[in-house]
PDB file of N, CA and C in Angstrom:
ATOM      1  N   UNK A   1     109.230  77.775  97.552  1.00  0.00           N
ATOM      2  CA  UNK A   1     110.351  77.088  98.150  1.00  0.00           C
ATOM      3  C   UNK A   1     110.893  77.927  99.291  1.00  0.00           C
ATOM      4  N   UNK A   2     111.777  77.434 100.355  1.00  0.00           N
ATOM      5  CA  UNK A   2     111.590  78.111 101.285  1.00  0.00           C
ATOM      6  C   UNK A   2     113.370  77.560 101.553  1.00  0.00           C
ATOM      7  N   UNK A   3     114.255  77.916 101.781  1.00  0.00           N
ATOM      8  CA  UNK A   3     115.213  78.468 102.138  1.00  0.00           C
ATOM      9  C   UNK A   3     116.486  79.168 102.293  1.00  0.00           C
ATOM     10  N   UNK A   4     117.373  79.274 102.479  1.00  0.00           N
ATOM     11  CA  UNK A   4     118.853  79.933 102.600  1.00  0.00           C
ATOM     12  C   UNK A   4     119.669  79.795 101.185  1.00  0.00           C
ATOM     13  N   UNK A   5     119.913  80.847 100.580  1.00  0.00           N
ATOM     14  CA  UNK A   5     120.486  80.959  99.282  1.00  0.00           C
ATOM     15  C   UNK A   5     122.008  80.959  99.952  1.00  0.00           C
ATOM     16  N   UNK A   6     122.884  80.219  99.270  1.00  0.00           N
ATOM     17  CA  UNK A   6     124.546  80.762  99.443  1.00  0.00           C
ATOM     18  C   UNK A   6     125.289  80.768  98.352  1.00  0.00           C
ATOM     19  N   UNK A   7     125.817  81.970  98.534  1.00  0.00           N
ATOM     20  CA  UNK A   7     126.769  82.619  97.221  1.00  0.00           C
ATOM     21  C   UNK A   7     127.614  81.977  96.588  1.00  0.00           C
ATOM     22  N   UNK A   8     128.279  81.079  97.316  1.00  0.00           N
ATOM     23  CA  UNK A   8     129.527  80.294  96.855  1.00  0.00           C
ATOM     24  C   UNK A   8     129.058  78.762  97.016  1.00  0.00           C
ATOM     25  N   UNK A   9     129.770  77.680  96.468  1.00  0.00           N
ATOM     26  CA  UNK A   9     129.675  76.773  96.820  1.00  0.00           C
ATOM     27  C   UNK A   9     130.638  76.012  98.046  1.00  0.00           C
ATOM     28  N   UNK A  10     130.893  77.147  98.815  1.00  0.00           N
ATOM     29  CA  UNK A  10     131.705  76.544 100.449  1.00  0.00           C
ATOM     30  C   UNK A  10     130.379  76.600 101.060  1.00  0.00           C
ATOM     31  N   UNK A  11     130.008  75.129 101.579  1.00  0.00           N
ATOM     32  CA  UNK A  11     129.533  74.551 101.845  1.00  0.00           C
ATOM     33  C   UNK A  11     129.492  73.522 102.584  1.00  0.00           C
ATOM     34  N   UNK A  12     129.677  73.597 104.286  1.00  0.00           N
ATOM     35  CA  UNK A  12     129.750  72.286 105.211  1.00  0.00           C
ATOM     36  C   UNK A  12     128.405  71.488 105.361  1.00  0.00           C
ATOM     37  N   UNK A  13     128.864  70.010 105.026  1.00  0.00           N
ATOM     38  CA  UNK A  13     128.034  69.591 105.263  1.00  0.00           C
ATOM     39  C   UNK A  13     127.710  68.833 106.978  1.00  0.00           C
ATOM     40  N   UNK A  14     126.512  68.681 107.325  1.00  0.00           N
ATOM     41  CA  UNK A  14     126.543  68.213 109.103  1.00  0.00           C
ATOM     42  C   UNK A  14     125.070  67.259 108.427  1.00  0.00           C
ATOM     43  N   UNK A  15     125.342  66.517 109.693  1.00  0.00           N
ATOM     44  CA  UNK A  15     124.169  65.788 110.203  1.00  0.00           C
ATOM     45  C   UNK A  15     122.992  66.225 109.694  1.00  0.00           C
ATOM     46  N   UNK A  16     122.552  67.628 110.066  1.00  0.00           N
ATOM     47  CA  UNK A  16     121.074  68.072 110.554  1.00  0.00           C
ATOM     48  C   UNK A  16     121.177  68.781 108.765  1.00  0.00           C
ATOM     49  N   UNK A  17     121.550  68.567 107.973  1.00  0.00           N
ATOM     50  CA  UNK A  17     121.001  69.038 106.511  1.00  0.00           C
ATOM     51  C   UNK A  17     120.699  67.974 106.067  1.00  0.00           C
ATOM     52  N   UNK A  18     119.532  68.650 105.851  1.00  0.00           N
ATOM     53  CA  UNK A  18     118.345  67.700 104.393  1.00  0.00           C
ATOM     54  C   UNK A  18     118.138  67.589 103.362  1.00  0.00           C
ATOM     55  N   UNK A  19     118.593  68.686 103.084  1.00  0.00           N
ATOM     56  CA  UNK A  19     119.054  68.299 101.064  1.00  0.00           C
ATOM     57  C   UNK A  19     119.465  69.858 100.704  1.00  0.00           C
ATOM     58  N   UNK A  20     120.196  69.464  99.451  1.00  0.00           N
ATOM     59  CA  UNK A  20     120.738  70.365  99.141  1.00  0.00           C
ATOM     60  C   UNK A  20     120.097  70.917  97.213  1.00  0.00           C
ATOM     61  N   UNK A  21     119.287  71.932  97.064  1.00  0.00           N
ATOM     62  CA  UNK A  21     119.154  71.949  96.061  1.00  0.00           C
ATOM     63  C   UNK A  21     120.090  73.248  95.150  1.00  0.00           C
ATOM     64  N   UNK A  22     120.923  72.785  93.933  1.00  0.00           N
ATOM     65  CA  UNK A  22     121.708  73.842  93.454  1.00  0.00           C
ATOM     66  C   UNK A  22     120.695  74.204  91.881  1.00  0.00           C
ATOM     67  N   UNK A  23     120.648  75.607  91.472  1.00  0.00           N
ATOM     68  CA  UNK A  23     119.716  76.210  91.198  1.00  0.00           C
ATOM     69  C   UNK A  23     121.090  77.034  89.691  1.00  0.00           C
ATOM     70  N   UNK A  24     120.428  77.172  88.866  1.00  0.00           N
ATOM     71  CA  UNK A  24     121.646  77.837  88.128  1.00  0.00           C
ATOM     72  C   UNK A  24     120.861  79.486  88.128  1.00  0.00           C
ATOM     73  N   UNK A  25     121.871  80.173  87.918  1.00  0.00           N
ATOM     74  CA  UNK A  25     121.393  81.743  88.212  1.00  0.00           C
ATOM     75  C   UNK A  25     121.111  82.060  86.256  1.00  0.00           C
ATOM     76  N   UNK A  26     120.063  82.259  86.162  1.00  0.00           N
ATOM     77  CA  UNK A  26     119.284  82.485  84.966  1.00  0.00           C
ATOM     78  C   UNK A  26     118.308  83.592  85.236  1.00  0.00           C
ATOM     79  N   UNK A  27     118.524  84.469  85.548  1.00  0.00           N
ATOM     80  CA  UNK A  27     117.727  85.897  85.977  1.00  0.00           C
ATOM     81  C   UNK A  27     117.221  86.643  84.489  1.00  0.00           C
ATOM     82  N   UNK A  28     115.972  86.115  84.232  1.00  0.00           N
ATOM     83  CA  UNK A  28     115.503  86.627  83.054  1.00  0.00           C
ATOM     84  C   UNK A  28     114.453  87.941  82.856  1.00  0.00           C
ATOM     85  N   UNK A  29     115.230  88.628  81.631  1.00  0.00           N
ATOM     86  CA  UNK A  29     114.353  90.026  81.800  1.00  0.00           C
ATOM     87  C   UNK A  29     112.665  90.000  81.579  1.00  0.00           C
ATOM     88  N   UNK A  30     112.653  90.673  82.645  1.00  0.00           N
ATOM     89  CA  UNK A  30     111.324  91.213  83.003  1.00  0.00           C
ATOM     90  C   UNK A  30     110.280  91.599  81.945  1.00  0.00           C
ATOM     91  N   UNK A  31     109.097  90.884  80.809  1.00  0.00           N
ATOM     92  CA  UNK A  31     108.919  91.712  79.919  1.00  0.00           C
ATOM     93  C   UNK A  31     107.621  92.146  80.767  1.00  0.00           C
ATOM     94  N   UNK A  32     106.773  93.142  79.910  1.00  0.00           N
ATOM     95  CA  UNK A  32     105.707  93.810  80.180  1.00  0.00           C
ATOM     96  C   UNK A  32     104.265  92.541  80.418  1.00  0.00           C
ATOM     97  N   UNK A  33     103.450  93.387  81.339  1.00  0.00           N
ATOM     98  CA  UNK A  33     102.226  92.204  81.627  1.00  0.00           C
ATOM     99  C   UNK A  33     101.721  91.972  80.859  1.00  0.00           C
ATOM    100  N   UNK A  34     101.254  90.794  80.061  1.00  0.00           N
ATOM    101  CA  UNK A  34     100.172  90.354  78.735  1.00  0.00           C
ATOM    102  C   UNK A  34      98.875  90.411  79.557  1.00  0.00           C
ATOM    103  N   UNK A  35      98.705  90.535  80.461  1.00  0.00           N
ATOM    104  CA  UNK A  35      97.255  90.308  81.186  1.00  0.00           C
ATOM    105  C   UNK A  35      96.793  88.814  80.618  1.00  0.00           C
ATOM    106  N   UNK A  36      97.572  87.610  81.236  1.00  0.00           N
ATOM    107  CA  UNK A  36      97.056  86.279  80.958  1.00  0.00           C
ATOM    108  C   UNK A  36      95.959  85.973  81.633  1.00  0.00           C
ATOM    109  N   UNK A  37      96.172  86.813  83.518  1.00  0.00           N
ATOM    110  CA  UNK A  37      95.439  85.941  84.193  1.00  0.00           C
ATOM    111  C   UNK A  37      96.210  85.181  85.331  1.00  0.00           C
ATOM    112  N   UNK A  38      97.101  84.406  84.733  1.00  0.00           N
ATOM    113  CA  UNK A  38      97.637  83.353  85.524  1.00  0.00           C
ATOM    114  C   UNK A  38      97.886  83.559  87.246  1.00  0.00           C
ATOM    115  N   UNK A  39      98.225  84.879  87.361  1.00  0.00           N
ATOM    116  CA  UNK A  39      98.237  85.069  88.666  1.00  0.00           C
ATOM    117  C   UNK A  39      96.917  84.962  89.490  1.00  0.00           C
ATOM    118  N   UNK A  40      95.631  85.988  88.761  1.00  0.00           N
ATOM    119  CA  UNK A  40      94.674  85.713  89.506  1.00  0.00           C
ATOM    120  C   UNK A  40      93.879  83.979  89.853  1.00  0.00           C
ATOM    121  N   UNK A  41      94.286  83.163  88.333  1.00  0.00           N
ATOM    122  CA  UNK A  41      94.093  81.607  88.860  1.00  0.00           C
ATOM    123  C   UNK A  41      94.388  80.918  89.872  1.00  0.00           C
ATOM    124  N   UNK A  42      95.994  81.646  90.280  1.00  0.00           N
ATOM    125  CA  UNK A  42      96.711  80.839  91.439  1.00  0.00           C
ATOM    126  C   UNK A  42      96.630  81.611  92.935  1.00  0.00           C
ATOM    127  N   UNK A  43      95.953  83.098  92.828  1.00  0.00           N
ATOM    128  CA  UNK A  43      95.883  83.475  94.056  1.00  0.00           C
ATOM    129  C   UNK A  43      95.201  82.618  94.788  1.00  0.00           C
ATOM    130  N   UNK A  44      96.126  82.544  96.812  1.00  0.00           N
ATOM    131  CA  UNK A  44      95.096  81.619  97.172  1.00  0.00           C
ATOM    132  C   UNK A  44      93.894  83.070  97.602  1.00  0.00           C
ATOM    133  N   UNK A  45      93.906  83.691  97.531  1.00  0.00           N
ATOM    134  CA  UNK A  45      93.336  84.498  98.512  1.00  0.00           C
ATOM    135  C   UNK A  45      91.963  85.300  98.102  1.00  0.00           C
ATOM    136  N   UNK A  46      91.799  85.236  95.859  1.00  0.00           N
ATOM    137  CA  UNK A  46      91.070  85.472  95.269  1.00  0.00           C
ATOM    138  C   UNK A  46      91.706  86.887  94.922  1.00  0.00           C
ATOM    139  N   UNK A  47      92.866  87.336  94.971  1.00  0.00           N
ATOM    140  CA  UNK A  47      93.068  88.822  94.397  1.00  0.00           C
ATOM    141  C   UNK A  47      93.302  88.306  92.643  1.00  0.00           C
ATOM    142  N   UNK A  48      93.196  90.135  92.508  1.00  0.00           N
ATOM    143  CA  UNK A  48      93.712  90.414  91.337  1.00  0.00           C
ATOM    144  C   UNK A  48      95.136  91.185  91.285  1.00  0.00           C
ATOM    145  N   UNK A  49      96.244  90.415  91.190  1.00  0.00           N
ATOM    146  CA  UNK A  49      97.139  90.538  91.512  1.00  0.00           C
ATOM    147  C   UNK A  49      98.027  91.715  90.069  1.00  0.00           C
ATOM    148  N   UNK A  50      97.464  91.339  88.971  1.00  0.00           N
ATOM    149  CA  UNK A  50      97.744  92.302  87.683  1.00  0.00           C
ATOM    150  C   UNK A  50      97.056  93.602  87.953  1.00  0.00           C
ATOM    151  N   UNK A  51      95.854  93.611  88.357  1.00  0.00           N
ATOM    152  CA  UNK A  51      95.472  94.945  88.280  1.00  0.00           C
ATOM    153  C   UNK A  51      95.598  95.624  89.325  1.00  0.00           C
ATOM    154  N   UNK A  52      96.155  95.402  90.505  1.00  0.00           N
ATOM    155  CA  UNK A  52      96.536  95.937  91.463  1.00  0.00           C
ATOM    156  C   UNK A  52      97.782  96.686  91.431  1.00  0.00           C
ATOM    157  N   UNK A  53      98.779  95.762  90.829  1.00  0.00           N
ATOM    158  CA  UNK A  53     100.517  95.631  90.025  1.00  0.00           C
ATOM    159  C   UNK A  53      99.852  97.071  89.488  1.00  0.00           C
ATOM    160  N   UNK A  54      99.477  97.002  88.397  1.00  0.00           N
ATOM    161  CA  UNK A  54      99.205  97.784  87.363  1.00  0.00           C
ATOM    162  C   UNK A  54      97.974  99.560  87.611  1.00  0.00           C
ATOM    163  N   UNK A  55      97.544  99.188  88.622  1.00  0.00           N
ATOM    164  CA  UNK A  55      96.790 100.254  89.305  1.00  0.00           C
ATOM    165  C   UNK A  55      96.921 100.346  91.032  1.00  0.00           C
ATOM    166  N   UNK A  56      98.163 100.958  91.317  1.00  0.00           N
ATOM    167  CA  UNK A  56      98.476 101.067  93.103  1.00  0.00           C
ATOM    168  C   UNK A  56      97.168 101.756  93.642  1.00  0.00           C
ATOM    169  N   UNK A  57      97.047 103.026  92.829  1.00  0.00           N
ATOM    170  CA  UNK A  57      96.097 104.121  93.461  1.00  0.00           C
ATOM    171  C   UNK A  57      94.509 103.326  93.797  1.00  0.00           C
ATOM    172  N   UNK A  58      94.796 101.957  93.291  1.00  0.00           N
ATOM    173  CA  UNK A  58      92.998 101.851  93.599  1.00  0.00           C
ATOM    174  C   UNK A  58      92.819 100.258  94.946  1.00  0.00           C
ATOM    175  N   UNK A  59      94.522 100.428  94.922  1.00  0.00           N
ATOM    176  CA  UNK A  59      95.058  98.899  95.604  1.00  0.00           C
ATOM    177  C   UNK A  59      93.998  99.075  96.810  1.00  0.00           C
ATOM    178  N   UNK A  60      93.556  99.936  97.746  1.00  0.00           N
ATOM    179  CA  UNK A  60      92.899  99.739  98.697  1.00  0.00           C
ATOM    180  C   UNK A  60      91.536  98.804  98.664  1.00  0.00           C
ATOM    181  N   UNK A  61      90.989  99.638  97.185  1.00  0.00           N
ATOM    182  CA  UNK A  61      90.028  99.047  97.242  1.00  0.00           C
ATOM    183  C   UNK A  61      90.033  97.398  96.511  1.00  0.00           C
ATOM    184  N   UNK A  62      90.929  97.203  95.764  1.00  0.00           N
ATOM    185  CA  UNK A  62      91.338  95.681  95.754  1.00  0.00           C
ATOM    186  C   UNK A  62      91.599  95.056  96.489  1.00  0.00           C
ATOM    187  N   UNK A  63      91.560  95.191  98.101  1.00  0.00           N
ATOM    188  CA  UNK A  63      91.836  94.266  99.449  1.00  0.00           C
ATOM    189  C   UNK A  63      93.536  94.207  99.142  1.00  0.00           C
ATOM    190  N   UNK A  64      94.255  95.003  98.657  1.00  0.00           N
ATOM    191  CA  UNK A  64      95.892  94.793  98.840  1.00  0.00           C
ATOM    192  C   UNK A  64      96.056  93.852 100.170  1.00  0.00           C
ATOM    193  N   UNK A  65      95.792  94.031 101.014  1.00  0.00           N
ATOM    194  CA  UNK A  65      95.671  93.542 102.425  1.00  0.00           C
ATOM    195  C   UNK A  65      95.852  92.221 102.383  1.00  0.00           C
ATOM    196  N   UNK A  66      94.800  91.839 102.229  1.00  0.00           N
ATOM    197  CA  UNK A  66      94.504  90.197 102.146  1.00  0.00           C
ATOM    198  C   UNK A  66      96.361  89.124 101.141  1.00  0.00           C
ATOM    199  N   UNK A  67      97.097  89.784 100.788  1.00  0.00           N
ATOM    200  CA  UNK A  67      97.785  89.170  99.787  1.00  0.00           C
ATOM    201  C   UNK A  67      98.556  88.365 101.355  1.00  0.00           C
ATOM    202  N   UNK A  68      99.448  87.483 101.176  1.00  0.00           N
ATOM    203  CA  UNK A  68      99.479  86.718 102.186  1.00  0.00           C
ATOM    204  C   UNK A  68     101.177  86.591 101.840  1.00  0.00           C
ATOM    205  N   UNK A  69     101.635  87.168 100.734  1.00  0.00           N
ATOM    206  CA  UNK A  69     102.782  87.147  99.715  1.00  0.00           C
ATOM    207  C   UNK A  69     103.655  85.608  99.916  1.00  0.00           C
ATOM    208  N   UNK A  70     102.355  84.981  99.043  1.00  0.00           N
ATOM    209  CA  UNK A  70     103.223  83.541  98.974  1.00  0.00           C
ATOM    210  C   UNK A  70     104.177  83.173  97.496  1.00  0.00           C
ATOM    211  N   UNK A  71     104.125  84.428  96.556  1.00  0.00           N
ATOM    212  CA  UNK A  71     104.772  84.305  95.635  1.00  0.00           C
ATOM    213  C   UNK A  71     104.321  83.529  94.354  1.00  0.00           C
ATOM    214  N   UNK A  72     103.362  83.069  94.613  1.00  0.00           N
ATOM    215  CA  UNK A  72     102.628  81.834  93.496  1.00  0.00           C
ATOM    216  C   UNK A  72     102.485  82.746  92.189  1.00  0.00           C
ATOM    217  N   UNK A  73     102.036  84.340  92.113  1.00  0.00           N
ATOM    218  CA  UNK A  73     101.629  85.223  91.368  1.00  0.00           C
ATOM    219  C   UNK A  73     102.801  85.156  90.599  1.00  0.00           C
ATOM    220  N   UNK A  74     104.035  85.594  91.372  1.00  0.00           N
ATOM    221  CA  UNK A  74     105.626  85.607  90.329  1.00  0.00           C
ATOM    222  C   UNK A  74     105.891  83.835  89.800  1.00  0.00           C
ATOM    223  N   UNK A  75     105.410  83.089  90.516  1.00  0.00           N
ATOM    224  CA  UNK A  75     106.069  81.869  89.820  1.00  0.00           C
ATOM    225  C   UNK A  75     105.756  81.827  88.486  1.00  0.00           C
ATOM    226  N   UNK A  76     104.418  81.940  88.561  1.00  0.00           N
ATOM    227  CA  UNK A  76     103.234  81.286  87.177  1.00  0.00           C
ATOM    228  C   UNK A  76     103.463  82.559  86.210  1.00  0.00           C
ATOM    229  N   UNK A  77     104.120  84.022  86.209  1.00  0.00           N
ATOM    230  CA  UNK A  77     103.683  84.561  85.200  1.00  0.00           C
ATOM    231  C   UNK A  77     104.828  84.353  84.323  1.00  0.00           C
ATOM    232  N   UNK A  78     104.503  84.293  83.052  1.00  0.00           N
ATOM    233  CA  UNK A  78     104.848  84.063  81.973  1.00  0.00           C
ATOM    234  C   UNK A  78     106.133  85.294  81.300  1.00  0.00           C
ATOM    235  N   UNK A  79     105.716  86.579  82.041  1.00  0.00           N
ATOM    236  CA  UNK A  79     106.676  87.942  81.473  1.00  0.00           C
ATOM    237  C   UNK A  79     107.614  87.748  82.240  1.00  0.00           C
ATOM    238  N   UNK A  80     107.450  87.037  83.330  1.00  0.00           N
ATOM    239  CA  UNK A  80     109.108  86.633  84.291  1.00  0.00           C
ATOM    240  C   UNK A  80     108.634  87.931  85.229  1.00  0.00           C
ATOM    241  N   UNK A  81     107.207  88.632  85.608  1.00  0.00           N
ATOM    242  CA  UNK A  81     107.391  90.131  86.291  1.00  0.00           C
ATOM    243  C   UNK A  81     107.438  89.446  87.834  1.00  0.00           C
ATOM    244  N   UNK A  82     108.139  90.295  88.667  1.00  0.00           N
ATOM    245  CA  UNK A  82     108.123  89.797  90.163  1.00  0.00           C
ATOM    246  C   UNK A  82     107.142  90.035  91.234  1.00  0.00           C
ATOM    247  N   UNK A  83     105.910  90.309  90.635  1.00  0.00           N
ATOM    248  CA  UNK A  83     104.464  90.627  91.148  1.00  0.00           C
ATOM    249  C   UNK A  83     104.514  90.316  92.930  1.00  0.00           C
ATOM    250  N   UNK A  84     105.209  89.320  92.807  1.00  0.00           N
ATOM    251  CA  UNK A  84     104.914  89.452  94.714  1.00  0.00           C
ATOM    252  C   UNK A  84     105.602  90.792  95.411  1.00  0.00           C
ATOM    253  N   UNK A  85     106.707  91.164  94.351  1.00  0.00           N
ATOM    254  CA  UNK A  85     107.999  92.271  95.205  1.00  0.00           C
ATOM    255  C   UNK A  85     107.059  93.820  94.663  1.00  0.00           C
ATOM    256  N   UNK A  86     106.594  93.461  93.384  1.00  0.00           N
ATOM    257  CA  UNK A  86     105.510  94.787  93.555  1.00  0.00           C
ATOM    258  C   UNK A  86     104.703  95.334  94.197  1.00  0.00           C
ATOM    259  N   UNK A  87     103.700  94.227  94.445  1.00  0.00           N
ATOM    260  CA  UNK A  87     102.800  94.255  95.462  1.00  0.00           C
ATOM    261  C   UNK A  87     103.187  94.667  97.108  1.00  0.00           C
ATOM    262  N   UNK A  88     104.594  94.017  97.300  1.00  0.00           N
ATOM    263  CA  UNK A  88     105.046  94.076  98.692  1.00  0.00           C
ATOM    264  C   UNK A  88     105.285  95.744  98.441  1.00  0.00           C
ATOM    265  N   UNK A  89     105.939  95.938  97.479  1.00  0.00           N
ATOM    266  CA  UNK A  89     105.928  97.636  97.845  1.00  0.00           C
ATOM    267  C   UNK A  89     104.902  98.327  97.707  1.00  0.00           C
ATOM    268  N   UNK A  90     103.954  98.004  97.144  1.00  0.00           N
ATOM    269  CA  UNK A  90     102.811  98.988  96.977  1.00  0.00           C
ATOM    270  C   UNK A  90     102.270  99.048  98.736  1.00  0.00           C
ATOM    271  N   UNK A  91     102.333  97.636  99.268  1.00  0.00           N
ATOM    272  CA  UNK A  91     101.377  97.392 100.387  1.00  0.00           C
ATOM    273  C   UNK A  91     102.147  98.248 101.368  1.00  0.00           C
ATOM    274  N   UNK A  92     103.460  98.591 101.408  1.00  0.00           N
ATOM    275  CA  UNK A  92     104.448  99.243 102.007  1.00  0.00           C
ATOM    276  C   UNK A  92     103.929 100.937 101.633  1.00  0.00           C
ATOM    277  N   UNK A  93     104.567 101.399 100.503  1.00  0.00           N
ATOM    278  CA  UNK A  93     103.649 102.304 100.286  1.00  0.00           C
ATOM    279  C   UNK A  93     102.397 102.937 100.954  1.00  0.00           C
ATOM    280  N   UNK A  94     101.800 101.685 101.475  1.00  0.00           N
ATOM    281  CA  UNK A  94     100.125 102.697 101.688  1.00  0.00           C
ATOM    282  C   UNK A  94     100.112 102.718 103.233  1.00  0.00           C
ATOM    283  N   UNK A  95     101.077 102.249 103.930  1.00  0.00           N
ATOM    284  CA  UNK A  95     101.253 102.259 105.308  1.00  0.00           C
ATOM    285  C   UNK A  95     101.517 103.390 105.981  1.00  0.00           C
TER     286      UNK A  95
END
């Protein structure tokens, strides 16, 4: 999903808005990876998005690169882990 979070509900509405979706804040803890998978099903890109998470030191040779960070990895996993914000730091990291 793609846009502008706001803190409060002050909120003008105009012409040029297209919808408004309200979201309840349910920020659930993070458990540890079960290694389902689910991420590598939904990569578009063919990574292994757990074992990369789970092994930085070898991220090079997993194509870290290629991740395109569309987030699909954090939607689908099941432990609630934020695999795209991991990855973004690892890929940060090796720069």
């Amino acid at each position: 999903m793609m846009g502008t979070s706001i803190p409060s509900d002050e909120l003008i509405i105009t012409g040029d808005t297209n919808s408004i979706l309200i979201m309840e804040d349910n920020k659930q803890k993070e458990l540890p990876c079960i290694k389902c998978g689910k991420c590598t099903e939904v990569c578009p890109v063919n990574l292994i998005p757990s074992l990369i998470m789970n092994n930085p030191k070898k991220a090079k040779v997993l194509n870290i690169n290629k991740c395109m960070n569309c987030g699909l990895c954090s939607y689908v996993c099941p432990s609630k882990i934020e695999v795209r914000e991991k990855i973004k730091a690892i890929k940060e990291a090796l720069k």
